[in-house]
C-alpha atoms as a PDB file:
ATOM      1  CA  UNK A   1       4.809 -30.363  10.380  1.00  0.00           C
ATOM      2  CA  UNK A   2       5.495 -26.656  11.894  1.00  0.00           C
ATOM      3  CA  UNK A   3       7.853 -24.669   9.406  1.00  0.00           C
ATOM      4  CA  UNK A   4      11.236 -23.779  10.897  1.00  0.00           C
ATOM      5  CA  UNK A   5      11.537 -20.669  12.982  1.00  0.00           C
ATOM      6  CA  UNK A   6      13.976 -19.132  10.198  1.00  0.00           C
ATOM      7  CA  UNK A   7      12.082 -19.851   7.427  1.00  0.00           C
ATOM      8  CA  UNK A   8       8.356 -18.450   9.532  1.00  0.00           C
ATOM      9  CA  UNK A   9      10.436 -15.368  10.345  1.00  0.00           C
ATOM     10  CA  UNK A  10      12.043 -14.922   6.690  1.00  0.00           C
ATOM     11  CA  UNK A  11       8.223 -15.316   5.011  1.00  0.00           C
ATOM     12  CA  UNK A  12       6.750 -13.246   7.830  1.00  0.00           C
ATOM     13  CA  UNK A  13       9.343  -9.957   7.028  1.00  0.00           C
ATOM     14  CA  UNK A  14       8.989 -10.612   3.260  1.00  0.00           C
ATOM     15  CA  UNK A  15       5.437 -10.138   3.699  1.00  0.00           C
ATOM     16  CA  UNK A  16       5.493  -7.190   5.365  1.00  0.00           C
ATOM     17  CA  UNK A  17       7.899  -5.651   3.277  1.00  0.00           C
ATOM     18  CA  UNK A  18       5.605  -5.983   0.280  1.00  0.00           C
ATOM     19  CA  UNK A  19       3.125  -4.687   1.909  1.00  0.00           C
ATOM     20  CA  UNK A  20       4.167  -1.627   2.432  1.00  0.00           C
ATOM     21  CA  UNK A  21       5.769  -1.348  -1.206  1.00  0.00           C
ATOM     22  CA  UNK A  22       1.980  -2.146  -2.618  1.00  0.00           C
ATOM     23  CA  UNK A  23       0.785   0.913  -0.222  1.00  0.00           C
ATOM     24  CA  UNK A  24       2.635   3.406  -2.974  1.00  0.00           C
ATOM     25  CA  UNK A  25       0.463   4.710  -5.434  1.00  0.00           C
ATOM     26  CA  UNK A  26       0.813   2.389  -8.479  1.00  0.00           C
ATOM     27  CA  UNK A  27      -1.385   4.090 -10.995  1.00  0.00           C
ATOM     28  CA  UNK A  28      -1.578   7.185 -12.649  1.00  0.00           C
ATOM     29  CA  UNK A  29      -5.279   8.532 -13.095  1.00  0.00           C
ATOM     30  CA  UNK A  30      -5.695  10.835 -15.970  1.00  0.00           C
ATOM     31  CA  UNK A  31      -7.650  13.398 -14.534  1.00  0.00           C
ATOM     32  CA  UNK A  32      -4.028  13.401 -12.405  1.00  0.00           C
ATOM     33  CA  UNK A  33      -4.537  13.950  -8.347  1.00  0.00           C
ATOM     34  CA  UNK A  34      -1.693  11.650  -8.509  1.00  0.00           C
ATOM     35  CA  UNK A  35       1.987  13.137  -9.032  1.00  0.00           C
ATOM     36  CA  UNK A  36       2.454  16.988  -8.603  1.00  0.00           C
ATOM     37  CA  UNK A  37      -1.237  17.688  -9.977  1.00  0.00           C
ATOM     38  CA  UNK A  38      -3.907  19.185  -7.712  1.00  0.00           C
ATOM     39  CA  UNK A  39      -7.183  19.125  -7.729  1.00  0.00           C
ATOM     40  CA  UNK A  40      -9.182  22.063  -8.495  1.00  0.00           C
ATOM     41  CA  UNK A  41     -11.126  23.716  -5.508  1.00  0.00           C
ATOM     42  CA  UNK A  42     -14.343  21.847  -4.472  1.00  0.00           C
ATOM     43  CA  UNK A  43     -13.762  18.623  -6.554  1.00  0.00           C
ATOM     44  CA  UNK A  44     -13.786  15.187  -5.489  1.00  0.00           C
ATOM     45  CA  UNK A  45     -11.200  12.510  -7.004  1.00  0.00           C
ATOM     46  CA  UNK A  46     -12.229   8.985  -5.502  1.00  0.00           C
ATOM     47  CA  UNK A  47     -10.973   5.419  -6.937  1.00  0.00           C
ATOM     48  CA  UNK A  48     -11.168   1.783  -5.947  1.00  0.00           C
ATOM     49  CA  UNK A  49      -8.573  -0.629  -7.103  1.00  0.00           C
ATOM     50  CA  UNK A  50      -7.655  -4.431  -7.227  1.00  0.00           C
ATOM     51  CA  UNK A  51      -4.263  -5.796  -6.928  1.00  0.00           C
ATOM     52  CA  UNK A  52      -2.913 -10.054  -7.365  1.00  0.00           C
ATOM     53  CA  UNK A  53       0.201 -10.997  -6.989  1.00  0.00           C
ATOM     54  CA  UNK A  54       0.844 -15.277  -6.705  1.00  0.00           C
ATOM     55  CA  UNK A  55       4.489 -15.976  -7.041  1.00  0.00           C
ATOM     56  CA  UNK A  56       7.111 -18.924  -5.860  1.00  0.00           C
ATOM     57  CA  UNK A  57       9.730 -16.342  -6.175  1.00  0.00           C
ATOM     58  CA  UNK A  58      11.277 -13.858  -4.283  1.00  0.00           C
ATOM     59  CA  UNK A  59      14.853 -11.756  -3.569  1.00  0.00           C
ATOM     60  CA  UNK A  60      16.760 -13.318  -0.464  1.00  0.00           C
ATOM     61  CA  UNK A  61      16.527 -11.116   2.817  1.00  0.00           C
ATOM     62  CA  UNK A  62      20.162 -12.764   3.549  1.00  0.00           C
ATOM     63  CA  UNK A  63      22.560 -15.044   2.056  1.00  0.00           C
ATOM     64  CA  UNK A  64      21.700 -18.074   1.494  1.00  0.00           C
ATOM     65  CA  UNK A  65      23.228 -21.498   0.855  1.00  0.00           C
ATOM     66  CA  UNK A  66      21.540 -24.352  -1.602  1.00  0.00           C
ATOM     67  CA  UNK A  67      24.946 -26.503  -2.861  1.00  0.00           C
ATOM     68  CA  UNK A  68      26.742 -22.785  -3.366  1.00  0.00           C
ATOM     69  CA  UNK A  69      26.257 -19.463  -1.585  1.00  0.00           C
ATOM     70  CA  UNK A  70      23.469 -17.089  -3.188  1.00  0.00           C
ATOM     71  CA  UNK A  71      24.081 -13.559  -2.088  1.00  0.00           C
ATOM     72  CA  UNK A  72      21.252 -10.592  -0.480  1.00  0.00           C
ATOM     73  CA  UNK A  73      19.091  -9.748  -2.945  1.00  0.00           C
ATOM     74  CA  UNK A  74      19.361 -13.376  -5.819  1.00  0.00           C
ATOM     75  CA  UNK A  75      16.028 -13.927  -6.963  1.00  0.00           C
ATOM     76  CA  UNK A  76      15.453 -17.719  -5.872  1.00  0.00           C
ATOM     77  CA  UNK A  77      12.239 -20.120  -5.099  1.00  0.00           C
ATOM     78  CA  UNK A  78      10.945 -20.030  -1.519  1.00  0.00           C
ATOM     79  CA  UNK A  79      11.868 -22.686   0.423  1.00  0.00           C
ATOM     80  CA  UNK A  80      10.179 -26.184   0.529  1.00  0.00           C
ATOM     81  CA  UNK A  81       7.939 -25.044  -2.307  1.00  0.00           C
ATOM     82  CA  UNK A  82       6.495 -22.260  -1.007  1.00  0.00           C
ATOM     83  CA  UNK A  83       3.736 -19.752  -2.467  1.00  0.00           C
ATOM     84  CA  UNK A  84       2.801 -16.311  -1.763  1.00  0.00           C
ATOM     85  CA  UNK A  85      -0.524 -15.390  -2.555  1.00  0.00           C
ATOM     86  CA  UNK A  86      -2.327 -11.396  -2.514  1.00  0.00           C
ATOM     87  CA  UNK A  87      -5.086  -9.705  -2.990  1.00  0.00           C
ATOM     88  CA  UNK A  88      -5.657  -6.388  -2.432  1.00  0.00           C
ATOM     89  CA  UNK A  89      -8.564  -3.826  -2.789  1.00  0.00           C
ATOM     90  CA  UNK A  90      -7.530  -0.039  -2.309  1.00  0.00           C
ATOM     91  CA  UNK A  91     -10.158   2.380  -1.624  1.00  0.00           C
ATOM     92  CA  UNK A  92      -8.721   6.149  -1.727  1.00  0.00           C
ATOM     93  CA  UNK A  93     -10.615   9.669  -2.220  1.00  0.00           C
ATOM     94  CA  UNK A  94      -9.013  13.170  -2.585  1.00  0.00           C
ATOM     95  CA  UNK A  95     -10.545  16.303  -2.207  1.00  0.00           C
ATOM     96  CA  UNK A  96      -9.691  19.870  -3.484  1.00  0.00           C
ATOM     97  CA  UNK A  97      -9.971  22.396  -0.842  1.00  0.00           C
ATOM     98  CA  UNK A  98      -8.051  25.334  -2.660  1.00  0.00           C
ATOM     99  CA  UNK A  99      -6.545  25.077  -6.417  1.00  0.00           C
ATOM    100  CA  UNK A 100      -3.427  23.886  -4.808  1.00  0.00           C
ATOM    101  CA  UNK A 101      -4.187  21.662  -1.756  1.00  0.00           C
ATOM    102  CA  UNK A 102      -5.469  18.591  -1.605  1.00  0.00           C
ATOM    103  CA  UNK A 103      -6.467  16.000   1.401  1.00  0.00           C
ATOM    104  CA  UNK A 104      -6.578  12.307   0.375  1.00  0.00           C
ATOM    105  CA  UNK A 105      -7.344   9.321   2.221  1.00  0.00           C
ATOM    106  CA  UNK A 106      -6.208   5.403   1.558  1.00  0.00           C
ATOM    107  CA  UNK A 107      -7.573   2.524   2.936  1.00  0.00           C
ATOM    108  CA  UNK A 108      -6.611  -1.285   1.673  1.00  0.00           C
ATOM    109  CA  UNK A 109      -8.097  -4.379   2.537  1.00  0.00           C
ATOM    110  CA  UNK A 110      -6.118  -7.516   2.335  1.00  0.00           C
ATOM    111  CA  UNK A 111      -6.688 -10.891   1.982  1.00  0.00           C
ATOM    112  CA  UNK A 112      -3.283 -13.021   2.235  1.00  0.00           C
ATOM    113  CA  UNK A 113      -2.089 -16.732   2.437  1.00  0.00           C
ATOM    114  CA  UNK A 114       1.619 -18.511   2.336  1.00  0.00           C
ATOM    115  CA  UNK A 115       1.549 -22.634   1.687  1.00  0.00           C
ATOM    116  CA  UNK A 116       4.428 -24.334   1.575  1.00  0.00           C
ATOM    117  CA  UNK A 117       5.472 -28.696   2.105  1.00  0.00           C
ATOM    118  CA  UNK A 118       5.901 -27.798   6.110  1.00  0.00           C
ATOM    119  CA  UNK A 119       2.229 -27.115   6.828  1.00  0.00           C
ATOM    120  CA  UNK A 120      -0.975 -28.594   6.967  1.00  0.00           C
ATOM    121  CA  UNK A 121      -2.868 -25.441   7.608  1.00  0.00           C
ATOM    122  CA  UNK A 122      -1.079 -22.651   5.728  1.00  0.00           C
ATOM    123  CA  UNK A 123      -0.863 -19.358   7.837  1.00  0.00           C
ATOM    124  CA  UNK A 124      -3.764 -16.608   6.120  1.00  0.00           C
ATOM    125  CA  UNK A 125      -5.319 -13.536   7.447  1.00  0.00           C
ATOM    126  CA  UNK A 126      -7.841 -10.764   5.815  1.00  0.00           C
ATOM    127  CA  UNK A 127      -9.037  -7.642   6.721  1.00  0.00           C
ATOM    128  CA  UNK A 128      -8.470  -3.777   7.035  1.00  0.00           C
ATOM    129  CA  UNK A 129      -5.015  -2.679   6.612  1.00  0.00           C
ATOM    130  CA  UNK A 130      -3.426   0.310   8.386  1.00  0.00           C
ATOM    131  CA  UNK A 131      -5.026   3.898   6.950  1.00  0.00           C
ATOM    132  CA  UNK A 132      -2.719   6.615   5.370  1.00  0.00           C
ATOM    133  CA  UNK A 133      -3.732  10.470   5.360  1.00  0.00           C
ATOM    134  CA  UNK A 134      -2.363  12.789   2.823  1.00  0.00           C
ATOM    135  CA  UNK A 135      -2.170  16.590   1.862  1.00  0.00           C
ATOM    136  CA  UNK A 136      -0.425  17.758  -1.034  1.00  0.00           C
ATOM    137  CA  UNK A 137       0.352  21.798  -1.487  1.00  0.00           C
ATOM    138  CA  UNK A 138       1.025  22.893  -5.275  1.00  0.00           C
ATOM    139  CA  UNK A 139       4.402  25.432  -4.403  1.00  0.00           C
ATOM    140  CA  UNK A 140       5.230  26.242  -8.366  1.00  0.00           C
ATOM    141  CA  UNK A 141       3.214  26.259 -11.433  1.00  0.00           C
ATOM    142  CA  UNK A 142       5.521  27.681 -14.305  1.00  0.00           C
ATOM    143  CA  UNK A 143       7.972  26.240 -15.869  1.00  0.00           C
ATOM    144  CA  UNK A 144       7.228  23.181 -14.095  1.00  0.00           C
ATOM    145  CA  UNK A 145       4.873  21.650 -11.028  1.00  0.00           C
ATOM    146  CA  UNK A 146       6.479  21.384  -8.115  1.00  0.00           C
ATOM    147  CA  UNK A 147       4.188  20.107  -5.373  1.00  0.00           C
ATOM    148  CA  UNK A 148       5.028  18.832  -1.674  1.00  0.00           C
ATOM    149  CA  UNK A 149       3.290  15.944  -0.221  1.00  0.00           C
ATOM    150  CA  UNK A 150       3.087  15.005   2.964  1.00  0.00           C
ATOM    151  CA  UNK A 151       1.897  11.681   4.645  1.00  0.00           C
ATOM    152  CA  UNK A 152       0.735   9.507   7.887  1.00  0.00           C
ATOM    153  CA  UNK A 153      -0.027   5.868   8.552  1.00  0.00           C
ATOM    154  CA  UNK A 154      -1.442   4.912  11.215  1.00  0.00           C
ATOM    155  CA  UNK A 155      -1.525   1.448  13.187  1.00  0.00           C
ATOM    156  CA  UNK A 156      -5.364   0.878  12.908  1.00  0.00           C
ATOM    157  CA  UNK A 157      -4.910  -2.735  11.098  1.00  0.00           C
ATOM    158  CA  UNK A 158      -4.867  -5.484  12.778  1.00  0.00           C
ATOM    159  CA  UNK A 159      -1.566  -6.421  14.396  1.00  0.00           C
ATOM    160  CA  UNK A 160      -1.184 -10.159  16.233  1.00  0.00           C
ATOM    161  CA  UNK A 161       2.548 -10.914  17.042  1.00  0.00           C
ATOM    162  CA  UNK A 162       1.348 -14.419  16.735  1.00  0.00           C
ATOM    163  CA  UNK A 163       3.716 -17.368  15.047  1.00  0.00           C
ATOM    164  CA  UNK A 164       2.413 -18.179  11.671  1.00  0.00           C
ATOM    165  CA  UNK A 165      -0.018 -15.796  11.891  1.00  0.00           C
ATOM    166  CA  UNK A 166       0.021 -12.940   8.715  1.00  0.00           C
ATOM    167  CA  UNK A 167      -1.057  -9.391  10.377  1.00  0.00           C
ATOM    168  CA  UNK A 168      -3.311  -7.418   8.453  1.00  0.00           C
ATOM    169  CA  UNK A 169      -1.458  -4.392   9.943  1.00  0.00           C
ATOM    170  CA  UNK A 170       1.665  -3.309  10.777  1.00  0.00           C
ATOM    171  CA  UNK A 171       1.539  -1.710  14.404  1.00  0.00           C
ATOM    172  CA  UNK A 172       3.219   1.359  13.944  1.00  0.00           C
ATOM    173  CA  UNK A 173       3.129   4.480  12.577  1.00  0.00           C
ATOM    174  CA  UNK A 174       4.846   5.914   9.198  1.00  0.00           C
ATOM    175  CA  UNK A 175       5.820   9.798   7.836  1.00  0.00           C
ATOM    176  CA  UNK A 176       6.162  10.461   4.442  1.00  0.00           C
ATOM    177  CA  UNK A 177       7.744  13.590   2.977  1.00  0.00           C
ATOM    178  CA  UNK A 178       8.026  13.543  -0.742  1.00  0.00           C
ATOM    179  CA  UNK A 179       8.564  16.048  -3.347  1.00  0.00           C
ATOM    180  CA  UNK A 180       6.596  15.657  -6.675  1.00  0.00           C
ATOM    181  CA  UNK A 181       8.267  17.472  -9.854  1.00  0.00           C
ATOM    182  CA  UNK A 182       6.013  16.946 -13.312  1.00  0.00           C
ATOM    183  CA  UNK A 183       5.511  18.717 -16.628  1.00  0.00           C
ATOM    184  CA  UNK A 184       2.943  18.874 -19.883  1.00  0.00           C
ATOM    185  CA  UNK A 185       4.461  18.765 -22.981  1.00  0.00           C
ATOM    186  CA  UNK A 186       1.000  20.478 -24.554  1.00  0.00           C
ATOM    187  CA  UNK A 187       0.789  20.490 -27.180  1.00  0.00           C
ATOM    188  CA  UNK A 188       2.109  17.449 -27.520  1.00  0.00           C
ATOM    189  CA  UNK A 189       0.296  14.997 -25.539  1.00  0.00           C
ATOM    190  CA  UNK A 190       2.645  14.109 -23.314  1.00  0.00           C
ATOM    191  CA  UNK A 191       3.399  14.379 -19.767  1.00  0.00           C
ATOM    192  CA  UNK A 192       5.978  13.435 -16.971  1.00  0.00           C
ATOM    193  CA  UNK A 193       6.391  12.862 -13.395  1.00  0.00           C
ATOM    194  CA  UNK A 194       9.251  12.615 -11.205  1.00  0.00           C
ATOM    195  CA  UNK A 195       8.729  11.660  -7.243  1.00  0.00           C
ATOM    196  CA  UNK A 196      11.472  12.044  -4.816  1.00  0.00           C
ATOM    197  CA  UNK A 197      10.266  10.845  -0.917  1.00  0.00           C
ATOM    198  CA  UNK A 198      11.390   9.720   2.435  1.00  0.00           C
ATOM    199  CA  UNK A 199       9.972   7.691   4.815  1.00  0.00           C
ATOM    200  CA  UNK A 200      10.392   7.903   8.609  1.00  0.00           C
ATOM    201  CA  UNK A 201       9.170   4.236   9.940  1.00  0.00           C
ATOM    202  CA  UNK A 202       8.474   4.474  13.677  1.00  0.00           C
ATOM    203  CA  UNK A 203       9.243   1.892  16.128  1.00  0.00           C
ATOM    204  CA  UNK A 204       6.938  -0.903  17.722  1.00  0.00           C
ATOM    205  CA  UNK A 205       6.689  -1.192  21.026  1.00  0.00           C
ATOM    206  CA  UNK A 206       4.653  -4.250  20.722  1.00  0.00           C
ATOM    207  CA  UNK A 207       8.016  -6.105  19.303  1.00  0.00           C
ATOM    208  CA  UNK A 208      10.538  -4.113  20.429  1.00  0.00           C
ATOM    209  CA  UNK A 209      11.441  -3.356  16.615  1.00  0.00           C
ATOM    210  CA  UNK A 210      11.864   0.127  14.724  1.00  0.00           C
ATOM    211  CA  UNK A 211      12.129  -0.561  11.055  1.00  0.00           C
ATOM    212  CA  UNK A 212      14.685   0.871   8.897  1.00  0.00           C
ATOM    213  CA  UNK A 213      13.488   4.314   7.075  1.00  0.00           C
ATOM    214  CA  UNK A 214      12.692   4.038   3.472  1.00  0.00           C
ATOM    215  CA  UNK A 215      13.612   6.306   0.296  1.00  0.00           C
ATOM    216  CA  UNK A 216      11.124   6.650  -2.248  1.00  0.00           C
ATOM    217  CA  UNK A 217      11.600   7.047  -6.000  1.00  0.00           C
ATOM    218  CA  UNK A 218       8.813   7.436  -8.844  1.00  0.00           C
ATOM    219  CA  UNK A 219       8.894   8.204 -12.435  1.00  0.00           C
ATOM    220  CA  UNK A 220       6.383   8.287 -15.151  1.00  0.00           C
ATOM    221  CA  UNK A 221       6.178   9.064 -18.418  1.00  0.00           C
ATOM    222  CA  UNK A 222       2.856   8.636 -20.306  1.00  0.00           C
ATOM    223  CA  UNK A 223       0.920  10.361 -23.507  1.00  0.00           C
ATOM    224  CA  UNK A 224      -2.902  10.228 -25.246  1.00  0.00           C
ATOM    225  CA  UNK A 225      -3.147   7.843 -27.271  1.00  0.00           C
ATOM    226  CA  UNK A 226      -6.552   8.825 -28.289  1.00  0.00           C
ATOM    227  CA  UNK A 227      -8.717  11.515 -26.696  1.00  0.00           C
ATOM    228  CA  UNK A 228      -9.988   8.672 -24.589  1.00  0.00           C
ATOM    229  CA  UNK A 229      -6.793   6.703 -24.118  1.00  0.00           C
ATOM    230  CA  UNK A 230      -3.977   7.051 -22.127  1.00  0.00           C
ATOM    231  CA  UNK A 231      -0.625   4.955 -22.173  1.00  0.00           C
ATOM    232  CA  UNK A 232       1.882   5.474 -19.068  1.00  0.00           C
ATOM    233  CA  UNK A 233       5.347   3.743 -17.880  1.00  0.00           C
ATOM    234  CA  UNK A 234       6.552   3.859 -14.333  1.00  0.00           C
ATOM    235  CA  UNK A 235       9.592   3.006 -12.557  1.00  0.00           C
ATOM    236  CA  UNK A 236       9.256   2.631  -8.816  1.00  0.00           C
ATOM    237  CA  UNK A 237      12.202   2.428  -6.767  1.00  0.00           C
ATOM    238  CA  UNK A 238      12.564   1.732  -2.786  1.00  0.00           C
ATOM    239  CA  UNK A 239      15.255   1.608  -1.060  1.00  0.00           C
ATOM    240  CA  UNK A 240      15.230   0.779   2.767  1.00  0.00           C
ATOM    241  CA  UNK A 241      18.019   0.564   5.757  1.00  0.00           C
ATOM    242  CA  UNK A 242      18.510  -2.030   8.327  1.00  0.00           C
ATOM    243  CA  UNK A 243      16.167  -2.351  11.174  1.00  0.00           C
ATOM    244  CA  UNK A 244      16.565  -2.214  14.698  1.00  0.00           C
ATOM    245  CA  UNK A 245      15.187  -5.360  16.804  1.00  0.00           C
ATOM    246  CA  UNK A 246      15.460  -5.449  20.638  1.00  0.00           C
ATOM    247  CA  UNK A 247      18.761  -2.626  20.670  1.00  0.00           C
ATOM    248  CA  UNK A 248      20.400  -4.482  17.241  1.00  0.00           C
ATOM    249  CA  UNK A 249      20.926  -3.515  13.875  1.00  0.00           C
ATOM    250  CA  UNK A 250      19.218  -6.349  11.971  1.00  0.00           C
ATOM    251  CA  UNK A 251      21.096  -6.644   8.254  1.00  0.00           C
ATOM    252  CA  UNK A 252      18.611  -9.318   7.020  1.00  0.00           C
ATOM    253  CA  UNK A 253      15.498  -6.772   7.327  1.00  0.00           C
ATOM    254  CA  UNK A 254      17.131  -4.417   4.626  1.00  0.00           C
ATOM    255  CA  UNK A 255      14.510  -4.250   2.098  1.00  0.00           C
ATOM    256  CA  UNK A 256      14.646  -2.899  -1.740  1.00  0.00           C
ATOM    257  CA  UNK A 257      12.681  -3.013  -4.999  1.00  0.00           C
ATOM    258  CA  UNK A 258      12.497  -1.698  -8.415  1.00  0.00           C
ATOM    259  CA  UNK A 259       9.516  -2.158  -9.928  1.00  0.00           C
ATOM    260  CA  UNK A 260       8.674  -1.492 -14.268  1.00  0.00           C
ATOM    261  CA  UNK A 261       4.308  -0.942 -14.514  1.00  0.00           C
ATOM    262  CA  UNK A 262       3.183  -0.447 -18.166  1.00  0.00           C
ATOM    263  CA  UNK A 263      -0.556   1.361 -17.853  1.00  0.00           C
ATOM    264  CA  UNK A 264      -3.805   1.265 -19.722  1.00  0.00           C
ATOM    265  CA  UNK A 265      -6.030   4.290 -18.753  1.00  0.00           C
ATOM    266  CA  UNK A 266      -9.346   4.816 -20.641  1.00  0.00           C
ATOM    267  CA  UNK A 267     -12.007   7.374 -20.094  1.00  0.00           C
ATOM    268  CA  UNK A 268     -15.190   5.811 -20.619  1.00  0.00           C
ATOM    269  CA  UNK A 269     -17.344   8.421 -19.326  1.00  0.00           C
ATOM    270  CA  UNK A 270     -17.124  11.911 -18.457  1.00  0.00           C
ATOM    271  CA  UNK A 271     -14.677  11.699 -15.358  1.00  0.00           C
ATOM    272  CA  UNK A 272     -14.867   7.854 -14.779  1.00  0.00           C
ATOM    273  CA  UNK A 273     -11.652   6.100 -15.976  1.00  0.00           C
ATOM    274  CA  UNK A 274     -10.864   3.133 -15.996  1.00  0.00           C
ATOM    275  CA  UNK A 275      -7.045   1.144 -15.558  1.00  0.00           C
ATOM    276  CA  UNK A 276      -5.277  -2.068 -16.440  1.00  0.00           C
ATOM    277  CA  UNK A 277      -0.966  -2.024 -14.998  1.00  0.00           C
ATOM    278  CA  UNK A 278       1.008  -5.154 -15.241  1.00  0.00           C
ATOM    279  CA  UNK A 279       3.744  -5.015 -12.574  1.00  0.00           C
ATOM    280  CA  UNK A 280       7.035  -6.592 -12.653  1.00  0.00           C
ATOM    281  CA  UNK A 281      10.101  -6.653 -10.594  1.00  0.00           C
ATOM    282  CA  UNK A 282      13.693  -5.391 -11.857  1.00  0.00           C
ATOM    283  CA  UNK A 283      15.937  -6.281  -8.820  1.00  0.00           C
ATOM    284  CA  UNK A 284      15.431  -5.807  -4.827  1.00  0.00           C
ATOM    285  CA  UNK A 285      15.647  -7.670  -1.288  1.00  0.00           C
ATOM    286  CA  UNK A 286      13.440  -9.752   0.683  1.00  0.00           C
ATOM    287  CA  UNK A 287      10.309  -8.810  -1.192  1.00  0.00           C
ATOM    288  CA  UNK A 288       8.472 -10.887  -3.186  1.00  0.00           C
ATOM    289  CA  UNK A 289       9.495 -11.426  -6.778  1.00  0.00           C
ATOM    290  CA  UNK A 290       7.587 -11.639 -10.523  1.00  0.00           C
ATOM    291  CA  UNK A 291       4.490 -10.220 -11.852  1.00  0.00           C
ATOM    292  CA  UNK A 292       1.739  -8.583 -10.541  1.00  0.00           C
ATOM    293  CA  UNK A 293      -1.696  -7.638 -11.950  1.00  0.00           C
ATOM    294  CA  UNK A 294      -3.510  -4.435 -11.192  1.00  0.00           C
ATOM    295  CA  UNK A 295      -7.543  -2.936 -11.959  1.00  0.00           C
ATOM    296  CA  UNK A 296      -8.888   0.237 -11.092  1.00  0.00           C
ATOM    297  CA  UNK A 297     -12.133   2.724 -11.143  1.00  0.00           C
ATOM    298  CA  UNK A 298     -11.734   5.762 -10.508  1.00  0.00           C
ATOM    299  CA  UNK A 299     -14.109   8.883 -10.281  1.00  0.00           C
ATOM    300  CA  UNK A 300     -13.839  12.913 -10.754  1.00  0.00           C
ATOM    301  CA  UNK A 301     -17.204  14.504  -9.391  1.00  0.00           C
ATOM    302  CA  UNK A 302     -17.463  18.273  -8.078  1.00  0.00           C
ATOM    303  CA  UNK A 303     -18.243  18.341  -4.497  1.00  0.00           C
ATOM    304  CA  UNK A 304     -21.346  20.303  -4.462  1.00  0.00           C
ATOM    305  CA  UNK A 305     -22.710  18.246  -7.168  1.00  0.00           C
ATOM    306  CA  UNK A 306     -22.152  15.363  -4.720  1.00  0.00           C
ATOM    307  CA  UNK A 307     -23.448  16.602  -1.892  1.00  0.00           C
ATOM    308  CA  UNK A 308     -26.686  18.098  -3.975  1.00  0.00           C
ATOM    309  CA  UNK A 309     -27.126  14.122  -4.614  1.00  0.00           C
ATOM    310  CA  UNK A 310     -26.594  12.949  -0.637  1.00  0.00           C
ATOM    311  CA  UNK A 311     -29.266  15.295   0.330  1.00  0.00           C
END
């Protein structure tokens, strides 16, 4: 049985919409190229990651009415017992080329699939998701970090306008201007991180839409446990306006999320760390609701080091 056109349409801008919320950087390596840290000249920060999220939840794109009216934004079940189901490998690198610039790359593969009672073959894609360049420029050291990032995505996933079809991509591109403020307590072990960004979101030809432009908020606070272990809390906020699809100001494609992410960092060797966040939602609209479950590996090497063992 084919899923109605409201409900395809609903699932289709939820997904999206969480897509783009997993692109922010969820955790917080200790060797810190993430937040208003830089890299020292010459060294190489790389990481890969692994992100699930399965939930029956999410936070309603519009109102909606199931014996009363539930307003934008009530966490309820998907319709006709649907499922969302994500996984997610990010692979990301930055690179020091003075004491206070880096450039980083991101690159996330998906693999995706929604079920619900309307479908015999639920709709499911995989693949490379759209790329996103960075550069970050350290502007103030003392009394506190102040860093300015900067950021592109480009439409290189792929994107197939096709009903019940999930694209891998987006098609089209996004700007990100953020300012990163962050301080060390040494010597008390304890740092924080403050985030403050905007996101231009460019329009797409392909479907006559251009999505509404995003703010960006990120905090973390997080302290040494051990010499070797690291304990972090972040609070991730997004906050989005209404799209525009073929000349109209589309209401139901407003999307916002708060997000809580208790972190597990461990150095088990040298500059290889290793990370465990469990993600949950606050509050938001039309994004995906509940838990989420996050891995990662990352790696601090010196760049001629590196490239002494390419050769």
């Amino acid at each position: 049985m084919r899923a109605p056109r409201e409900g395809m349409r609903s699932f289709r801008l939820t997904l999206r919409w969480s897509t783009a919320a997993v692109c922010l950087l969820l955790w917080v390596p200790s060797d810190l190229p993430a937040g208003a840290w830089t890299l020292p000249k010459g060294k190489v920060w790389a990481k890969a990651a692994y992100f699930q999220q399965r939930t029956d939840e999410w936070y309603l794109a519009s109102p909606e009415f199931d014996g009363k009216l539930f307003a934008a934004g009530t966490r309820r079940p998907y319709r006709f017992n649907g499922e969302y189901d994500s996984k997610v490998v990010f692979l990301e690198a930055f690179y020091g080329v003075t004491d206070r610039l880096d450039l980083g790359v991101q690159l996330p593969f998906y693999d995706q699939v929604f079920d619900d009672d309307t479908r015999l073959e639920p709709p499911s894609d995989s693949g490379f998701s759209d790329i996103r360049l960075f550069a970050k420029l350290n502007a103030l050291q003392k009394p506190v970090l102040v860093t300015f990032k900067g950021g592109v995505k480009m439409p290189t996933g792929d994107f197939v306008n096709v009903d019940g079809l999930i694209p891998v991509g987006e098609g089209q591109w996004d700007l990100d201007f953020v300012v990163q403020v962050a301080r060390s307590f040494w010597p008390l072990p304890v740092y924080a991180n403050v985030d403050i960004g905007y996101r231009v979101r460019m329009r797409n030809d392909q479907i006559l839409r251009d999505p509404g432009d995003e703010w960006l908020f990120n905090g973390e606070v997080g302290f040494n446990l051990t010499r070797r272990l690291l304990l972090a809390t972040k609070v991730e906020l997004l906050r989005g306006a209404a799209a525009t699809d073929f000349g109209f100001k589309n209401t139901s494609q407003i999307k916002r999320i708060t997000y809580l992410s208790p972190t597990i960092m461990y150095n088990v060797h040298g500059g290889t760390t290793a990370e465990l966040a469990y993600r949950f939602t606050i509050n938001g609209r039309n994004f995906p609701a509940g838990k989420q479950l996050a891995v990662g590996l990352s790696q601090n090497l010196d760049f001629g080091t590196l490239f002494r063992r390419l050769r």
